[in-house]
Protein backbone atom coordinates (compact mmCIF):
# COMPACT_ATOMS: atom_id res chain seq x y z
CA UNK A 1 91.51 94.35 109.98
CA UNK A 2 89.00 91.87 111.29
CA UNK A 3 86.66 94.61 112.53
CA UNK A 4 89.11 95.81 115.25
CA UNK A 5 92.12 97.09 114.02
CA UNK A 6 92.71 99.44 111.59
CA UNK A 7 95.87 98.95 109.20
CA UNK A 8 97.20 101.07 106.55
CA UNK A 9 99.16 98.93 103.70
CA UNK A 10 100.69 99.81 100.79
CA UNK A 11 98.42 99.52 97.73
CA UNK A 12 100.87 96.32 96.15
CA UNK A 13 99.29 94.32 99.09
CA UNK A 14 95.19 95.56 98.72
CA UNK A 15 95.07 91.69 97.80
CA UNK A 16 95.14 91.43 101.17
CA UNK A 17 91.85 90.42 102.64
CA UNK A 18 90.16 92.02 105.57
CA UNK A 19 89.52 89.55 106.88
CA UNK A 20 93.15 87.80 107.99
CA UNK A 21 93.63 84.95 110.70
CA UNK A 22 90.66 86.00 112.62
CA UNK A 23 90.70 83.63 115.54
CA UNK A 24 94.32 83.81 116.07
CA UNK A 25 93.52 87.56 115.45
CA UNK A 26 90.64 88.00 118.24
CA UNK A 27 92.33 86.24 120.46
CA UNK A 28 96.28 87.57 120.36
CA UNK A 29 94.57 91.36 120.57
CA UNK A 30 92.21 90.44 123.57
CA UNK A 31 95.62 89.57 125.61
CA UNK A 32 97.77 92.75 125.06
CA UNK A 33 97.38 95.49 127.30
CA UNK A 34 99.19 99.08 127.48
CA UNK A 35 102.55 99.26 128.57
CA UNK A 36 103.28 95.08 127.01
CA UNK A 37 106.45 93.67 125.72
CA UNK A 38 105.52 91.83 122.88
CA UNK A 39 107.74 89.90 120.30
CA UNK A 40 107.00 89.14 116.45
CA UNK A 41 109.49 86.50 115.65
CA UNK A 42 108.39 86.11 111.50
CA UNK A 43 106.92 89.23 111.09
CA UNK A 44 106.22 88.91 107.40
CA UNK A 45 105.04 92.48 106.05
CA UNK A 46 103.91 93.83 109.61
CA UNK A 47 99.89 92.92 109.90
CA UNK A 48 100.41 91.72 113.36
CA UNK A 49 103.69 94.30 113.82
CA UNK A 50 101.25 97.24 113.10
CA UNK A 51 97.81 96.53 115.43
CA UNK A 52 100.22 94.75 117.97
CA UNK A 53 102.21 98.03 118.19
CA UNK A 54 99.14 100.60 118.66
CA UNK A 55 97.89 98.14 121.19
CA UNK A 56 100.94 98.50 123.08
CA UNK A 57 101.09 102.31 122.94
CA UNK A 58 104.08 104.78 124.09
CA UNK A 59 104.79 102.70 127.32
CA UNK A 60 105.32 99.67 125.67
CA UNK A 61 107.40 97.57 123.22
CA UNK A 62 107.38 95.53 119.94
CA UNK A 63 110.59 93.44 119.02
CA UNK A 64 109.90 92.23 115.28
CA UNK A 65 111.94 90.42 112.87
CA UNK A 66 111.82 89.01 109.48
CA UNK A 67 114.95 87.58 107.58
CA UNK A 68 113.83 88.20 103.87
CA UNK A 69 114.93 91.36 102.56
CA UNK A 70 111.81 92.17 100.19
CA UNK A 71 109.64 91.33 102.89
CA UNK A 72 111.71 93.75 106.01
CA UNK A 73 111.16 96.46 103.51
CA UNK A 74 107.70 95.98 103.47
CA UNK A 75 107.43 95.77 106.97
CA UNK A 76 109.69 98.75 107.35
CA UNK A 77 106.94 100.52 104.79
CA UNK A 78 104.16 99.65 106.79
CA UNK A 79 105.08 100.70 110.19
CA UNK A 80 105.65 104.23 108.86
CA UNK A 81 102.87 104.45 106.90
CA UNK A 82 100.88 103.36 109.94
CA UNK A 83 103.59 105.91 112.53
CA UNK A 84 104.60 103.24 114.67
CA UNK A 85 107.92 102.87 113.74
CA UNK A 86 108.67 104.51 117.25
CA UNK A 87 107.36 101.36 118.99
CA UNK A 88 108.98 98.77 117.07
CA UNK A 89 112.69 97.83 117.39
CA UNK A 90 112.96 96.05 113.86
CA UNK A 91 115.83 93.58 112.91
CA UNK A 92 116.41 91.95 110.07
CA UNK A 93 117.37 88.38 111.28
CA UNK A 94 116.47 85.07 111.91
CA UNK A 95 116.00 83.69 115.20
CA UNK A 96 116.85 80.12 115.75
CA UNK A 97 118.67 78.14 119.01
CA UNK A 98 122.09 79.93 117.80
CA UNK A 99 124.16 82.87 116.74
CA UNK A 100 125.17 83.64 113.55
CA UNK A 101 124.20 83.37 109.97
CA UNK A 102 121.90 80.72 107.61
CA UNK A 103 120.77 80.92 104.30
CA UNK A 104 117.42 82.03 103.45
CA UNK A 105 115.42 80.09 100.99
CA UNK A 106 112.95 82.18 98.82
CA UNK A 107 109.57 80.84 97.65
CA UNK A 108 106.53 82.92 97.60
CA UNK A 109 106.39 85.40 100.09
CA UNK A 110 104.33 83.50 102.30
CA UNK A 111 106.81 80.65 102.68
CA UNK A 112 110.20 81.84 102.61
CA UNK A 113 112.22 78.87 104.71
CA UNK A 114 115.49 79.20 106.74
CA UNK A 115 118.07 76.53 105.73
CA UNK A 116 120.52 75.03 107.46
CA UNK A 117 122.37 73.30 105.36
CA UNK A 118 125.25 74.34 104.23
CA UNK A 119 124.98 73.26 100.55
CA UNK A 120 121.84 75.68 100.24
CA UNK A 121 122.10 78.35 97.65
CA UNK A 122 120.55 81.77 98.78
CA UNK A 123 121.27 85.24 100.33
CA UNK A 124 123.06 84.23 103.70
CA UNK A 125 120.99 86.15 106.77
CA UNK A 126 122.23 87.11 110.51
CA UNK A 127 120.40 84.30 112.96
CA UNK A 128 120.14 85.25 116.52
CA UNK A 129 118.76 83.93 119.68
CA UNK A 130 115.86 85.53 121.64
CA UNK A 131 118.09 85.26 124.67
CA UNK A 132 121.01 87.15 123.34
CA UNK A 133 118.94 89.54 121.94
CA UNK A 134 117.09 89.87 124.89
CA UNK A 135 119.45 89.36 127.44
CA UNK A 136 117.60 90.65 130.82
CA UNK A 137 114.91 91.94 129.38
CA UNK A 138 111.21 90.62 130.02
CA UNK A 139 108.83 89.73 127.24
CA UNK A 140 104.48 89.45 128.08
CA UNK A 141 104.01 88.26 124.70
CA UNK A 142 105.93 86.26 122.13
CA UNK A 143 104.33 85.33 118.12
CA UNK A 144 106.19 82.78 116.45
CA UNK A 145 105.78 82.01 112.64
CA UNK A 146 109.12 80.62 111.36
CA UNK A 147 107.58 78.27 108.49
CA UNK A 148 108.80 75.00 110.34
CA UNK A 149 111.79 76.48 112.69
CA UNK A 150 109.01 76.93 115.35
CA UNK A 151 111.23 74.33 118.11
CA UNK A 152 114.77 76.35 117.10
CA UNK A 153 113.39 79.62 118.36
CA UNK A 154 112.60 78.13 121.36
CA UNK A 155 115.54 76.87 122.09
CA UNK A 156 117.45 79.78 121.25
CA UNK A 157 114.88 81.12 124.06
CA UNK A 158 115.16 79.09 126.97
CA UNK A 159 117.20 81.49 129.24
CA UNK A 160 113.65 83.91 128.96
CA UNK A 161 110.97 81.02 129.01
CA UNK A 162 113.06 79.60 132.65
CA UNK A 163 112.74 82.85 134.34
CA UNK A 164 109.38 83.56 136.16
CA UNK A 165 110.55 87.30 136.08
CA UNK A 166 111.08 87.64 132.30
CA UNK A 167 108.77 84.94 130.80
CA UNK A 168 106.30 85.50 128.34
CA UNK A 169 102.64 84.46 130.07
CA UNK A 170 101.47 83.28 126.45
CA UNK A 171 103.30 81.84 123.29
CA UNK A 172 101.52 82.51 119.86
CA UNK A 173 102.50 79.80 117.93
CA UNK A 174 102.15 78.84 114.12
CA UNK A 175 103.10 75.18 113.73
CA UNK A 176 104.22 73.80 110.53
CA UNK A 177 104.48 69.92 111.10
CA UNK A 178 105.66 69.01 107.68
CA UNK A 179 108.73 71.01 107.65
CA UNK A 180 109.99 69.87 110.47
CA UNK A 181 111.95 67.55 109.17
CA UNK A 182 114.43 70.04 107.99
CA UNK A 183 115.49 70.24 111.62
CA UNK A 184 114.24 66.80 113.62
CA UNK A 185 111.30 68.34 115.13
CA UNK A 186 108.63 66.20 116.40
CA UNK A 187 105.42 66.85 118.17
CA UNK A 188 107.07 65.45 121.33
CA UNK A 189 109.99 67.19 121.01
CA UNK A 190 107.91 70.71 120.85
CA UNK A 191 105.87 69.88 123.45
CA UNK A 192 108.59 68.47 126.00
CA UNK A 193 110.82 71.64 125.34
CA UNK A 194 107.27 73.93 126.00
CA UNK A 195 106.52 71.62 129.25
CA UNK A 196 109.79 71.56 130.40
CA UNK A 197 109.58 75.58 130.44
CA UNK A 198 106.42 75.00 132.44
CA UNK A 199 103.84 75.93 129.96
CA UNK A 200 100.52 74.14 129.42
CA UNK A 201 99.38 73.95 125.40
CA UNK A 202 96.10 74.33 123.76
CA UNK A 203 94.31 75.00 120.86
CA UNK A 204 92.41 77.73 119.98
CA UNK A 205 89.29 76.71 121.28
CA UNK A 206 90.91 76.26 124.43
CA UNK A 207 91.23 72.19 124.40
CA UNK A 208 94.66 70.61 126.05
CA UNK A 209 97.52 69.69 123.06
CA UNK A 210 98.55 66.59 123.38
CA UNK A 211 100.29 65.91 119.99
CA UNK A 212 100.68 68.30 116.82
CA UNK A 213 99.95 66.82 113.12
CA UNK A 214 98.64 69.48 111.33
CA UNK A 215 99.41 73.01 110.48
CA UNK A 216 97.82 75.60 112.38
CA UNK A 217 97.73 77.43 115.67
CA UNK A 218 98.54 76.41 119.31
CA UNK A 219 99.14 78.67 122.49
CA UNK A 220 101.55 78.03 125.34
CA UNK A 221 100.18 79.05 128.57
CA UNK A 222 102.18 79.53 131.87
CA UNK A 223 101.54 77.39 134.03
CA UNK A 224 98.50 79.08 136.38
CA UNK A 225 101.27 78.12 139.44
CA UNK A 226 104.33 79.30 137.73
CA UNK A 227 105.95 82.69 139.83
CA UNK A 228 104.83 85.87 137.84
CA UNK A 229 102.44 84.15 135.85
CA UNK A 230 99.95 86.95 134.43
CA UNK A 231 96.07 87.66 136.77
C-alpha cells in the first residue's frame, strides 16, 4: 500500500487501488513508532487498522471502531487475514460526545452517516465516548473519519485531549464540512474545541488552519509547550 506497507485484503475489495490516501498515508506512518497507542475512530474495512497495527508491533496498541455491521466484518476479515488481530482491540460502535446508542444511516460503504435524530430509520448502533472507553489510559495517536461527526468525537474526548499525561501528540483528522450541519458544526467551533485542548492545526503541507471549507485532511498538533508533548 503506497510503496510502504504491505496489506492483505480480501479479493471483494482488489478494486482497491494501491495507491490509497498517500499523503495522509506517508505522513500518519512516518509518526508511529514501536510500542504506540494509536486509535482508529472510523475504521472502515481496516487499511489504516492493518499497517497502523504492524507499525505498532507486540508492545503496542490499536483501538479501532466502525459502527456498520458489513463493514466491522470486513475489518474483522482483514486483520486476520493480515494476523494482527492480537494488536487490535476492535468495537463495533460509534464514538460521539455521549453514551449510548444512534442510528446508523447506510449509503455506499464509503459514506455510511451516524444520525441523530430520532425519526431516522436504520439499524440502531452502541455510541461511546473516547473517554469512557478510555478512561486512564493514554493514546500517542488518534485517526478520526466519522463522515461529518468529526467535532462529536472530540467532545466525547476532552477528558484525554486535557491531560498532558494521556494526550494524543497528533490528531489525524478527515473533515467533512458539508455534513456538519447534521450536528451545528462550524469551522470555529472545531477549531476553538482543538485550541482550547491546546493543539495547533495545519494542513498537510504543514501551513497554519485558520478556517475549514472543504473536505479533506487537517492535523492537530500539541502545542510544542504543552507538558508531555512528543521530542
Amino acid at each position: 500500500m503506497n510503496g510502504t506497507d504491505s496489506v492483505r485484503i480480501l479479493p471483494r475489495f482488489r478494486s482497491v487501488s494501491e495507491v490509497y490516501e498517500p499523503d495522509v498515508w506517508k505522513m500518519m506512518m512516518a509518526e508511529i513508532r514501536a510500542g504506540d497507542i494509536v486509535a482508529d475512530v472510523g475504521a472502515f474495512i481496516g487499511l489504516y487498522t492493518v499497517a497502523l497495527a504492524h507499525r505498532v508491533g507486540a508492545t503496542g496498541q490499536v483501538y479501532a471502531f466502525e459502527p456498520d455491521d458489513e463493514n466491522f466484518q470486513s475489518l474483522e476479515s482483514h486483520l486476520k487475514l493480515n494476523n494482527v488481530g492480537h494488536l487490535v482491540t476492535l468495537t463495533r460502535s460509534a464514538v460521539g460526545a455521549r453514551d449510548g446508542t444512534v442510528k446508523l444511516t447506510a449509503g455506499r460503504l464509503s459514506e455510511n452517516r451516524i444520525s441523530m435524530a430520532s425519526d431516522e430509520s436504520g439499524p440502531s448502533v452502541p455510541l461511546t465516548r473516547l473517554d469512557t472507553f478510555l478512561a486512564d489510559k493514554k493514546l500517542d495517536l488518534l485517526k478520526i473519519d466519522v463522515e461529518g461527526f468529526e467535532e462529536d468525537v472530540l467532545k466525547g474526548a476532552q477528558q484525554l485531549l486535557r491531560d498532558p499525561a494521556r494526550k494524543p501528540h497528533a490528531i489525524y483528522i478527515e473533515v467533512h464540512p458539508f455534513n456538519w450541519r447534521l450536528v451545528g458544526t462550524t469551522s470555529e467551533s472545531l477549531l476553538g474545541l482543538l485550541q482550547s485542548c491546546e493543539y495547533q492545526v495545519f494542513d498537510l503541507t504543514g501551513n497554519t488552519v485558520e478556517r475549514i471549507t472543504q473536505y479533506g485532511e487537517v492535523v492537530a498538533r500539541q502545542l510544542k509547550s504543552s507538558e508531555g508533548a512528543r521530542s
